[in-house]
N, C-alpha and C. Protein backbone atom coordinates (compact mmCIF):
# COMPACT_ATOMS: atom_id res chain seq x y z
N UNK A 1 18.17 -7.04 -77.24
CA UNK A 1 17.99 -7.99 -76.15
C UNK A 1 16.52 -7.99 -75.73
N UNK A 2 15.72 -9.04 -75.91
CA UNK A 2 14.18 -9.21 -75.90
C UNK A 2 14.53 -9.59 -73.68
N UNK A 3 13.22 -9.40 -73.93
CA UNK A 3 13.00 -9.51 -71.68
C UNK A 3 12.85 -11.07 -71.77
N UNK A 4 13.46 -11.55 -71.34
CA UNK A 4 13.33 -12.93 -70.97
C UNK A 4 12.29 -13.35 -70.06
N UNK A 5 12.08 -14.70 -69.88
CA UNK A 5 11.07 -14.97 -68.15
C UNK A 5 12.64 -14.73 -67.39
N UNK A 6 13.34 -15.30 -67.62
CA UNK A 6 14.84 -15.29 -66.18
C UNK A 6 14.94 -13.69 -66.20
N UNK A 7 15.32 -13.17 -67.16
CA UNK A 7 15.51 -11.56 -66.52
C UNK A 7 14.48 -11.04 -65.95
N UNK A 8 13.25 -10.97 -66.17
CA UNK A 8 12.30 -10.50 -65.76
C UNK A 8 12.35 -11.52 -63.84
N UNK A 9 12.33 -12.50 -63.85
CA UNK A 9 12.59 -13.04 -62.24
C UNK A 9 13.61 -12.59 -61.93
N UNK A 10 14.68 -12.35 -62.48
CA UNK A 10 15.72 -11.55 -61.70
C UNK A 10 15.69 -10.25 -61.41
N UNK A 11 14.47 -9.34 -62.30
CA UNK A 11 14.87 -7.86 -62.07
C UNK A 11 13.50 -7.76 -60.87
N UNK A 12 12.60 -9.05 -60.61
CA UNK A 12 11.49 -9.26 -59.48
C UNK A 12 11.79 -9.88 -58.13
N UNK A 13 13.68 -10.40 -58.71
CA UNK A 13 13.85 -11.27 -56.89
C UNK A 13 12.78 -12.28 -57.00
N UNK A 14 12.40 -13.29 -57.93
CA UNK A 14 11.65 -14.18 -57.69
C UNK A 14 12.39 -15.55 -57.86
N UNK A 15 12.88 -16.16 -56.88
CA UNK A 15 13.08 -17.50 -57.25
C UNK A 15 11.92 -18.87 -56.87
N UNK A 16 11.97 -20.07 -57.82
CA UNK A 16 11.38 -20.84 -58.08
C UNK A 16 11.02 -20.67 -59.29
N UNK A 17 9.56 -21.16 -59.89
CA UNK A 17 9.17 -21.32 -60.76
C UNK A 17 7.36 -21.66 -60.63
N UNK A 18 7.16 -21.78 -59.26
CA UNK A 18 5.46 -21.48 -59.30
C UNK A 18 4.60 -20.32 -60.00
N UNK A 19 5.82 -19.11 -60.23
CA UNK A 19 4.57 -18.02 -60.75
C UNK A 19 5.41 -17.83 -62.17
N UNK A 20 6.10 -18.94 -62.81
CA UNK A 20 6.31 -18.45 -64.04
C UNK A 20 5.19 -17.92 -64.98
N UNK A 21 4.53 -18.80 -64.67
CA UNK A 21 2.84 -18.16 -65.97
C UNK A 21 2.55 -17.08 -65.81
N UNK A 22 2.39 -16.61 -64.71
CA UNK A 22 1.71 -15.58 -64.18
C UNK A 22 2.91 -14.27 -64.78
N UNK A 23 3.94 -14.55 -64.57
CA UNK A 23 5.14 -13.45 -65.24
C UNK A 23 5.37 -13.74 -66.51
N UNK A 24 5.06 -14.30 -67.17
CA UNK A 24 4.93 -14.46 -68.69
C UNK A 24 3.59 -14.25 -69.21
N UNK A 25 2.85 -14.21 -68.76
CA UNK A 25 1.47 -13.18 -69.12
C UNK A 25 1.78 -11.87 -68.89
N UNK A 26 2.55 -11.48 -67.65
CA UNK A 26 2.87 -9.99 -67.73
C UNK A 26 3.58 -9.63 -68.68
N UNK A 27 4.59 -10.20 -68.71
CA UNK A 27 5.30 -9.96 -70.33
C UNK A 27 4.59 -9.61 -71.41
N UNK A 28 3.57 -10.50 -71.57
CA UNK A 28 2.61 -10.29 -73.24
C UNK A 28 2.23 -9.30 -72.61
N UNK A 29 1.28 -9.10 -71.97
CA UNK A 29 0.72 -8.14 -71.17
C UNK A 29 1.41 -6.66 -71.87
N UNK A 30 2.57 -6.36 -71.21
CA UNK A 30 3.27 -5.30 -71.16
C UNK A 30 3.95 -5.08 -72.58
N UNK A 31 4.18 -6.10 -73.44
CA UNK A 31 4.69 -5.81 -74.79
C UNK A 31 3.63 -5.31 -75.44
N UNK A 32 2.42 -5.85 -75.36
CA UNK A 32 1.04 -5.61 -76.17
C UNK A 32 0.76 -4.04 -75.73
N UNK A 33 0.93 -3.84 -74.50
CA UNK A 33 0.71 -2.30 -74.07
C UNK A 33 1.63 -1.22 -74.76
N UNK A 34 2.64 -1.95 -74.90
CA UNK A 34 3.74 -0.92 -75.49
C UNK A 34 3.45 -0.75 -77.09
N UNK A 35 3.16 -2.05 -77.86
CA UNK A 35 2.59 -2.18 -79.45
C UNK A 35 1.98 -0.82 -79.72
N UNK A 36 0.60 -0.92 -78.08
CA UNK A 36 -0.34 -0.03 -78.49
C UNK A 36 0.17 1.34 -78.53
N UNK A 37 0.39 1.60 -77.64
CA UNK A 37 0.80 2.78 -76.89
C UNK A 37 1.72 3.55 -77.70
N UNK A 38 3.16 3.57 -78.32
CA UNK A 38 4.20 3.97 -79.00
C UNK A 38 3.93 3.92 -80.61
N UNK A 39 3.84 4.64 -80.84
CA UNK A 39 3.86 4.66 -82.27
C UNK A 39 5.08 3.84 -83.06
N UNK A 40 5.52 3.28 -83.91
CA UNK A 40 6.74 2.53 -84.80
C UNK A 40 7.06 1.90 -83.87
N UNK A 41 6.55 1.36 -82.60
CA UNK A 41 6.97 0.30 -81.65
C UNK A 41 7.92 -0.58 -82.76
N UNK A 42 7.74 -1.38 -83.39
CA UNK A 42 8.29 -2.44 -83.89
C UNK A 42 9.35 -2.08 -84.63
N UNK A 43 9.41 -1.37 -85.45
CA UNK A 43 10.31 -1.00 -86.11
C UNK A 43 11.51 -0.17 -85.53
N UNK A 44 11.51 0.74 -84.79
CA UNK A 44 12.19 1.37 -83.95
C UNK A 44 12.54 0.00 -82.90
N UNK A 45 12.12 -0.46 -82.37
CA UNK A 45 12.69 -1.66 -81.88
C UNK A 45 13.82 -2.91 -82.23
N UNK A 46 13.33 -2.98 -83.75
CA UNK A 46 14.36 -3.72 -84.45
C UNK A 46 15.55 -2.97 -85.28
N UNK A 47 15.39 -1.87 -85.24
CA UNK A 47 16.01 -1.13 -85.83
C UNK A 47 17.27 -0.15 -84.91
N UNK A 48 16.74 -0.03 -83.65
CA UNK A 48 17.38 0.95 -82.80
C UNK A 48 18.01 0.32 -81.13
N UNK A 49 19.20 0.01 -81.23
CA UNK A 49 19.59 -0.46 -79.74
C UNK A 49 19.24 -0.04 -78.52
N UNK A 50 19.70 1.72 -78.75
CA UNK A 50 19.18 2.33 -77.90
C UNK A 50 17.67 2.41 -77.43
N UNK A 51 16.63 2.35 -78.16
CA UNK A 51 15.10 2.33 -78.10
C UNK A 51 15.16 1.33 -77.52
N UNK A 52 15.60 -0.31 -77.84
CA UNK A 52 15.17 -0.87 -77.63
C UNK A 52 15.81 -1.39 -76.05
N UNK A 53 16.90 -0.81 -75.84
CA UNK A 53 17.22 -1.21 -74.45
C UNK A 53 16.00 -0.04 -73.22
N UNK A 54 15.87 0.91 -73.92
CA UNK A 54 14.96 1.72 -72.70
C UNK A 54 13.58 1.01 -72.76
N UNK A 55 13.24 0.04 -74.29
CA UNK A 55 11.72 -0.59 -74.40
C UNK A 55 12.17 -1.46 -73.28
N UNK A 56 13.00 -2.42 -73.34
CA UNK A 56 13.11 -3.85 -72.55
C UNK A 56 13.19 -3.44 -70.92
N UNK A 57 13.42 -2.37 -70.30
CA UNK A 57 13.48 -1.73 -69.08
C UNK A 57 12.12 -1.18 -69.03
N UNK A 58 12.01 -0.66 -69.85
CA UNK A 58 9.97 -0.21 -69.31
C UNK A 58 9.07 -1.59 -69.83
N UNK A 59 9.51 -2.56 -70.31
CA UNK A 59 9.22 -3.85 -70.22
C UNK A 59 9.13 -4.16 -68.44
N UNK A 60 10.41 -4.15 -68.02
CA UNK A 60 10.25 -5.06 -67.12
C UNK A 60 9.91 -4.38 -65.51
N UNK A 61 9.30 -2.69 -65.91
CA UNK A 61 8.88 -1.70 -64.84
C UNK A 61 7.36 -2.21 -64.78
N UNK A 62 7.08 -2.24 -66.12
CA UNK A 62 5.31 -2.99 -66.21
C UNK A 62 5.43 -4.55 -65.59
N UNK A 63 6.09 -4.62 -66.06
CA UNK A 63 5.88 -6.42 -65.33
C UNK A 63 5.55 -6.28 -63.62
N UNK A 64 7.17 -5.40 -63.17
CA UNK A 64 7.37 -5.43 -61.63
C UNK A 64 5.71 -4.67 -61.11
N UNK A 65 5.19 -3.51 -61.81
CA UNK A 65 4.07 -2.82 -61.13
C UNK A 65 3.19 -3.64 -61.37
N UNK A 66 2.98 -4.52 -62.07
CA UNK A 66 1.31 -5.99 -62.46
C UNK A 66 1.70 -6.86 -61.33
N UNK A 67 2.90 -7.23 -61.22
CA UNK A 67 3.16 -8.32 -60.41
C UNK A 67 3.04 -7.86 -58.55
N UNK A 68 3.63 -6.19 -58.46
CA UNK A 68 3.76 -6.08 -56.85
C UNK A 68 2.18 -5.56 -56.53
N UNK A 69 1.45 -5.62 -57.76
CA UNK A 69 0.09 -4.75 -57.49
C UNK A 69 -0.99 -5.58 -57.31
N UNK A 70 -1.08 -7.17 -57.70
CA UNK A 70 -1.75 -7.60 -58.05
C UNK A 70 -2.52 -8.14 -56.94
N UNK A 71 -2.74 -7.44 -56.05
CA UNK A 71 -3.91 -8.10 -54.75
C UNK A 71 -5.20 -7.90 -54.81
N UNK A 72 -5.38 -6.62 -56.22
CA UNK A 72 -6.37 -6.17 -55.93
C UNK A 72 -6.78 -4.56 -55.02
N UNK A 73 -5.68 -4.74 -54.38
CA UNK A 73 -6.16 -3.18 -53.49
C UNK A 73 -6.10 -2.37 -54.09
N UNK A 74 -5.47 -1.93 -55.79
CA UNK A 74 -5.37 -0.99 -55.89
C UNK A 74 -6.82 -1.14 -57.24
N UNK A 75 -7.13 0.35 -57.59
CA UNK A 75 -8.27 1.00 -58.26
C UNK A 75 -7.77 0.66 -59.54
N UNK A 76 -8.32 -0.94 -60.39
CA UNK A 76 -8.60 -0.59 -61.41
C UNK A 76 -8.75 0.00 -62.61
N UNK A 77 -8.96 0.94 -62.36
CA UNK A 77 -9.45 2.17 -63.13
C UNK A 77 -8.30 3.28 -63.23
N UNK A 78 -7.19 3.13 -62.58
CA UNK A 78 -5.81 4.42 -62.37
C UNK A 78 -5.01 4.00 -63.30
N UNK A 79 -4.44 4.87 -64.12
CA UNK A 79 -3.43 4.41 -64.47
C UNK A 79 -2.23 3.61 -63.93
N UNK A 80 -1.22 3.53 -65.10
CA UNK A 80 0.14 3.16 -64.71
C UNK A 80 0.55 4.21 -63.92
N UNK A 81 1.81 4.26 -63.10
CA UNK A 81 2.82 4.88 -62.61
C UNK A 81 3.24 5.74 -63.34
N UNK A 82 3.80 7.48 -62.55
CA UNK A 82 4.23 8.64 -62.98
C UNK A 82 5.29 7.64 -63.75
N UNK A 83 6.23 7.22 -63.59
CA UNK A 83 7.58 6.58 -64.39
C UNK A 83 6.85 5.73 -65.22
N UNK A 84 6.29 5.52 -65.31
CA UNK A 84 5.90 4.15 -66.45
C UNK A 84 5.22 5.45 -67.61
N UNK A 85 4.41 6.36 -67.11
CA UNK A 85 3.81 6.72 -68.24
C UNK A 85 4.77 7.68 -69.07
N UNK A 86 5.83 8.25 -67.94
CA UNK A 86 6.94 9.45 -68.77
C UNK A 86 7.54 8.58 -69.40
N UNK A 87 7.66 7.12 -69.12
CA UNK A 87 9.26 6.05 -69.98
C UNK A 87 8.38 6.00 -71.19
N UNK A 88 7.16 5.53 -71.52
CA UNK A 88 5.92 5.58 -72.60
C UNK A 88 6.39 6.84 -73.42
N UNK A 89 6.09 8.21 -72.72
CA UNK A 89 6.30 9.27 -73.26
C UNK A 89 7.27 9.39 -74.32
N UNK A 90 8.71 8.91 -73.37
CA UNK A 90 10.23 9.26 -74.04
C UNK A 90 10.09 8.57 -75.36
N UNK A 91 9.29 7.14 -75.40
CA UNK A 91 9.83 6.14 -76.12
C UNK A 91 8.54 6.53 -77.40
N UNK A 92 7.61 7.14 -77.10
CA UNK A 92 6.74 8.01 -77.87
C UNK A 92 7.34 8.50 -78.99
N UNK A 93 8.21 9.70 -78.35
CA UNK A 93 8.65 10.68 -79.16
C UNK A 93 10.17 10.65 -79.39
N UNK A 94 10.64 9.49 -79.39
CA UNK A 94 12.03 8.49 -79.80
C UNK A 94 12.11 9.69 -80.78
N UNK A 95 13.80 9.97 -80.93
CA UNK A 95 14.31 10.63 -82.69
C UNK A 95 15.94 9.99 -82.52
N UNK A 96 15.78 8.68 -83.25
CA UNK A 96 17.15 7.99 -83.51
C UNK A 96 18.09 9.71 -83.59
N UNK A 97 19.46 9.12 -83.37
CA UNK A 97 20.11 10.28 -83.57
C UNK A 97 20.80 9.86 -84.59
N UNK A 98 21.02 11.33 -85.64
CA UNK A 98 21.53 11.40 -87.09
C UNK A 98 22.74 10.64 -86.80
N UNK A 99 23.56 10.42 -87.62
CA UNK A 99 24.93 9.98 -87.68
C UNK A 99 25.60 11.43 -88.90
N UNK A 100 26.50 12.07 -88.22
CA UNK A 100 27.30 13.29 -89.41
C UNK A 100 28.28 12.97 -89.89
């Protein structure tokens, strides 16, 4: 299940459609971060349900922190969120589980 723009406004409480662009840049945004970031991103993605339901949820944790952050007040320069960088972590060091 890929993050939609509607899921992503639903998991933000955003109704209308004035800031669709703006949440569909977060999207690329946040997929491109994940490409980088995770090693076998893609493949483990198409390959693994489980991976890919915890990718599409730290999908839409990056979206919500770009979108509730974006005034400016915060530093640039800081990382993501303790949870954003451990969900990175998990999805890092992914090990499909064997089947016996």
């Amino acid at each position: 299940m890929a993050v939609t723009l509607e899921l992503a406004k639903n998991y933000l409480r955003v109704d209308g459609s004035e800031e669709d662009a703006l949440i569909e840049r977060f999207l690329e945004t946040a997929e491109s971060y994940m490409r980088n970031a995770i090693s076998d991103y893609e493949e483990n993605y198409s390959t693994n349900t489980r991976f890919a339901a915890q990718a599409d949820l730290l999908k839409m944790v990056i979206v919500a922190e770009n979108y509730n952050n974006r005034d400016g007040r915060n530093d640039p320069r800081k990382d993501f969120s303790f949870v954003i960088r451990s969900m990175v972590n998990q999805l890092q060091y992914f090990v499909a589980e064997e089947s016996a």
